[in-house]
N, C-alpha and C. Protein backbone atom coordinates (compact mmCIF):
# COMPACT_ATOMS: atom_id res chain seq x y z
N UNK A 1 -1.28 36.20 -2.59
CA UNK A 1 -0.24 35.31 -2.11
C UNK A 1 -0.85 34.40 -1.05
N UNK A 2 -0.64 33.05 -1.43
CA UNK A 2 -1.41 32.40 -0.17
C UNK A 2 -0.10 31.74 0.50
N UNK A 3 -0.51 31.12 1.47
CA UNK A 3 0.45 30.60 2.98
C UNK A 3 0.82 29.25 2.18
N UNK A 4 2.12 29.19 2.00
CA UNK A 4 2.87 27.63 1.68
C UNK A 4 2.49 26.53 2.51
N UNK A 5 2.14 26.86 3.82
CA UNK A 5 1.85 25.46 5.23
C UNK A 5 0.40 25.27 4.51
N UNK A 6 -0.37 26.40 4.61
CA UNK A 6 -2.19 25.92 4.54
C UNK A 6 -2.30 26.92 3.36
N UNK A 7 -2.45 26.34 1.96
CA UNK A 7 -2.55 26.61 0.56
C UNK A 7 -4.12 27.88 0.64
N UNK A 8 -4.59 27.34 1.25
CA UNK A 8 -6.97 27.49 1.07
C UNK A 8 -6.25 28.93 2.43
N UNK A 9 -5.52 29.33 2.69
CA UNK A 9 -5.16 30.51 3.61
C UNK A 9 -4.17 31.34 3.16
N UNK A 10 -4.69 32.61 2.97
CA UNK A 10 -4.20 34.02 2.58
C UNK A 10 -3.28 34.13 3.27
N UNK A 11 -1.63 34.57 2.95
CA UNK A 11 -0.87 35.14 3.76
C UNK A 11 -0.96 36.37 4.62
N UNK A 12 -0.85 36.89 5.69
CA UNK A 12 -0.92 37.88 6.44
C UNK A 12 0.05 38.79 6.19
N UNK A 13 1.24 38.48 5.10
CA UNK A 13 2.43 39.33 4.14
C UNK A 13 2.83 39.35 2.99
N UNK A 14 2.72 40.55 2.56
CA UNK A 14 2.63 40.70 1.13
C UNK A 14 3.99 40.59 0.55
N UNK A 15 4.14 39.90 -0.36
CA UNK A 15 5.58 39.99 -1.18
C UNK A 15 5.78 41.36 -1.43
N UNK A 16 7.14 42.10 -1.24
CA UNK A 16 7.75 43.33 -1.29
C UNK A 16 7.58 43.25 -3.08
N UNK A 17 8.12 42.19 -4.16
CA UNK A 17 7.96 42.37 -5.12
C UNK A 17 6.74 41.49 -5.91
N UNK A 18 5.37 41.20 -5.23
CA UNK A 18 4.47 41.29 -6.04
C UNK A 18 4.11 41.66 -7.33
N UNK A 19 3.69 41.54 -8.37
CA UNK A 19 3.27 41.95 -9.24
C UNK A 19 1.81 42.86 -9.41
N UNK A 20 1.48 43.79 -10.24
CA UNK A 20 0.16 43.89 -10.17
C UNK A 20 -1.02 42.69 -10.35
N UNK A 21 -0.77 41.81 -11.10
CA UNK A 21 -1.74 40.95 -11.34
C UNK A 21 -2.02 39.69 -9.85
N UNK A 22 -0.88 39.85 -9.00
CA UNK A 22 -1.08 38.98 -8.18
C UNK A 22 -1.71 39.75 -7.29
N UNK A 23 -1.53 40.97 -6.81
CA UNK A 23 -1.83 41.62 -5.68
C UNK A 23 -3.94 41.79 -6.37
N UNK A 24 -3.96 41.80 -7.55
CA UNK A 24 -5.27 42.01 -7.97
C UNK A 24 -6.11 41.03 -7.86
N UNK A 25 -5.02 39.67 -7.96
CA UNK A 25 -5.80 38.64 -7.61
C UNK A 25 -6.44 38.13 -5.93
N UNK A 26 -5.78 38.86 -5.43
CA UNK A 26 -5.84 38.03 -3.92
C UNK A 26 -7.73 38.71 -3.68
N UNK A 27 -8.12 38.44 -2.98
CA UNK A 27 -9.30 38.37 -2.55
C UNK A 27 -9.25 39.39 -1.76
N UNK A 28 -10.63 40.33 -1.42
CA UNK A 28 -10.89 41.42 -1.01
C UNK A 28 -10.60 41.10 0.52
N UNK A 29 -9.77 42.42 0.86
CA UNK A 29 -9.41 41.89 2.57
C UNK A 29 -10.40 42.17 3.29
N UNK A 30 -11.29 42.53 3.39
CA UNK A 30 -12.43 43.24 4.17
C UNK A 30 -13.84 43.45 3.60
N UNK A 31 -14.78 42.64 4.41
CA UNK A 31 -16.15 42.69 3.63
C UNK A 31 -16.98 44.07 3.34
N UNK A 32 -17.73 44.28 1.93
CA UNK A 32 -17.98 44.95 1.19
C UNK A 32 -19.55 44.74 1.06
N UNK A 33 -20.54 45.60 1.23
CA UNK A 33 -21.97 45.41 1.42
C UNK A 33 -21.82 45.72 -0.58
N UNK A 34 -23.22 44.86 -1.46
CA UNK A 34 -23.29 44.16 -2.44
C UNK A 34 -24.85 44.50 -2.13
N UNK A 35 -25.43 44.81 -3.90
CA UNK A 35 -27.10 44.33 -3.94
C UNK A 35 -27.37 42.96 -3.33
N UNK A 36 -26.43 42.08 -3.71
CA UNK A 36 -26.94 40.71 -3.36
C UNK A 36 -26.99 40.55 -1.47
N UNK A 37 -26.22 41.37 -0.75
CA UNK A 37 -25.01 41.49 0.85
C UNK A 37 -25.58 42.61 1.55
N UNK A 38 -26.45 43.73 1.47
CA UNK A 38 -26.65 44.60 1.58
C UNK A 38 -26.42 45.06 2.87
N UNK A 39 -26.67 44.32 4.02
CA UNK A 39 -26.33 44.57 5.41
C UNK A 39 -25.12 44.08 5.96
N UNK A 40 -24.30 45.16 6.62
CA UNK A 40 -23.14 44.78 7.23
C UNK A 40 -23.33 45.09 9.03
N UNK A 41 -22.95 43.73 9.98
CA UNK A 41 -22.94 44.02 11.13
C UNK A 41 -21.71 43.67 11.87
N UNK A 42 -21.31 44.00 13.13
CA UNK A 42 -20.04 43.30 13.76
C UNK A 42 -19.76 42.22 14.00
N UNK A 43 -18.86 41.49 13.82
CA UNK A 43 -18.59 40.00 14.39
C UNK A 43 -18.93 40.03 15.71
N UNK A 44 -19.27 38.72 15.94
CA UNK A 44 -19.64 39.09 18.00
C UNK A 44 -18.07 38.98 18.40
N UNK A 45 -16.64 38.43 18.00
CA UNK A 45 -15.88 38.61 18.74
C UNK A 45 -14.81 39.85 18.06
N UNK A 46 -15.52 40.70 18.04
CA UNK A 46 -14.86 41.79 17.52
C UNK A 46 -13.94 42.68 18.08
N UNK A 47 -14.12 43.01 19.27
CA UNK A 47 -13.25 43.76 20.45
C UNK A 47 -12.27 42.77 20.74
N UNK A 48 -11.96 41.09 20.55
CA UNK A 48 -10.91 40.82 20.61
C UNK A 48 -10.15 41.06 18.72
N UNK A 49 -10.99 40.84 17.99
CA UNK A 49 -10.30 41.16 16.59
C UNK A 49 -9.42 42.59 16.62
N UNK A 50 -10.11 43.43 17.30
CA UNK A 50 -9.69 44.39 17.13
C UNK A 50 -8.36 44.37 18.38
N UNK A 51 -8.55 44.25 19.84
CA UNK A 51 -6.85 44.11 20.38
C UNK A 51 -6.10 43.04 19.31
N UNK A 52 -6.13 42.10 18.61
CA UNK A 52 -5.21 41.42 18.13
C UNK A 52 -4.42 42.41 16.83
N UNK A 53 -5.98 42.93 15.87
CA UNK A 53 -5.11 44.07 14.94
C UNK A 53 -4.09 44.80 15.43
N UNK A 54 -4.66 45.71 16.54
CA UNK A 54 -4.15 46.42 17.15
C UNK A 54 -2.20 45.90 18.09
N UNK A 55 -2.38 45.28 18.24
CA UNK A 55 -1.30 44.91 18.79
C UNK A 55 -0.43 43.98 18.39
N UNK A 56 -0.62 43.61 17.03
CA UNK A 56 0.54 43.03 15.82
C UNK A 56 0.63 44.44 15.18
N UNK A 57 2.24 43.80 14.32
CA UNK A 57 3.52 45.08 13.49
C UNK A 57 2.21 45.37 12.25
N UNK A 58 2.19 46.50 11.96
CA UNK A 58 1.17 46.78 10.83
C UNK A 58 1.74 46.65 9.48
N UNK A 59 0.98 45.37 9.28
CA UNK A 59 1.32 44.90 7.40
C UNK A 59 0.22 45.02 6.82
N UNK A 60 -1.06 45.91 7.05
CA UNK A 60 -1.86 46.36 6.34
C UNK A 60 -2.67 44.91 6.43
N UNK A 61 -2.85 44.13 6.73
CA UNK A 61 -3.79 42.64 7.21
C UNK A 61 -4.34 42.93 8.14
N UNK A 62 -5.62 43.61 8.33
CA UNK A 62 -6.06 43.03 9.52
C UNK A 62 -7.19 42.44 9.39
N UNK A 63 -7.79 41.86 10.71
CA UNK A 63 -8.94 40.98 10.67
C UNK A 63 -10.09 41.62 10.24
N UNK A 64 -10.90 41.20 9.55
CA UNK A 64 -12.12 42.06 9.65
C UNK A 64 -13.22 41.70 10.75
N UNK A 65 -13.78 43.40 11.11
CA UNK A 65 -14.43 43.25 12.47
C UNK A 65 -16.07 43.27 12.11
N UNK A 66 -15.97 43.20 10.67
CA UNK A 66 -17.50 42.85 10.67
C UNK A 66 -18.46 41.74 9.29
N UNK A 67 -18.95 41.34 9.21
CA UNK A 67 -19.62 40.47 8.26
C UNK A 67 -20.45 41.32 7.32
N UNK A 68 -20.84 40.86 6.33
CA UNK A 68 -22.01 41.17 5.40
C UNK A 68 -22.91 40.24 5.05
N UNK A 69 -24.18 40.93 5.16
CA UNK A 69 -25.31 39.39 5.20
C UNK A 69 -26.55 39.95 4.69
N UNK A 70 -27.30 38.52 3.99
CA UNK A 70 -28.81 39.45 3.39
C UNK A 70 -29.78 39.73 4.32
N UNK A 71 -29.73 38.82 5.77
CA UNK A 71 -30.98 39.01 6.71
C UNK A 71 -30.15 38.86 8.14
């Protein structure tokens, strides 16, 4: 489901009646180390990613607190 204001941006709420094929479509919420990705490290502003998760209503969105990269 993407955001009606900014199309190219993922909503932060999931439709209650989604379908399977839409919820399959949306893009992985959280980076995933890959043969091609193999190293994953923290964002440098991660301790604020994390008070912001932390202190919004939990809709299962949160920021991710770290990257995946080849070097």
């Amino acid at each position: 489901m993407t955001d009606r204001r900014d199309p190219g941006r993922r909503s932060s709420v999931r439709s209650a009646s989604a379908t399977l094929a839409a919820v399959a479509s949306e893009a992985v919420p959280f980076p995933r180390t890959t043969d091609a990705t193999p190293i994953e490290t923290f964002l440098p502003d991660w301790r604020r990613r994390l008070v912001r998760n932390l202190a919004r209503r939990n809709d299962s969105r949160w920021d991710p607190l770290t990257m995946v990269h080849t070097e």
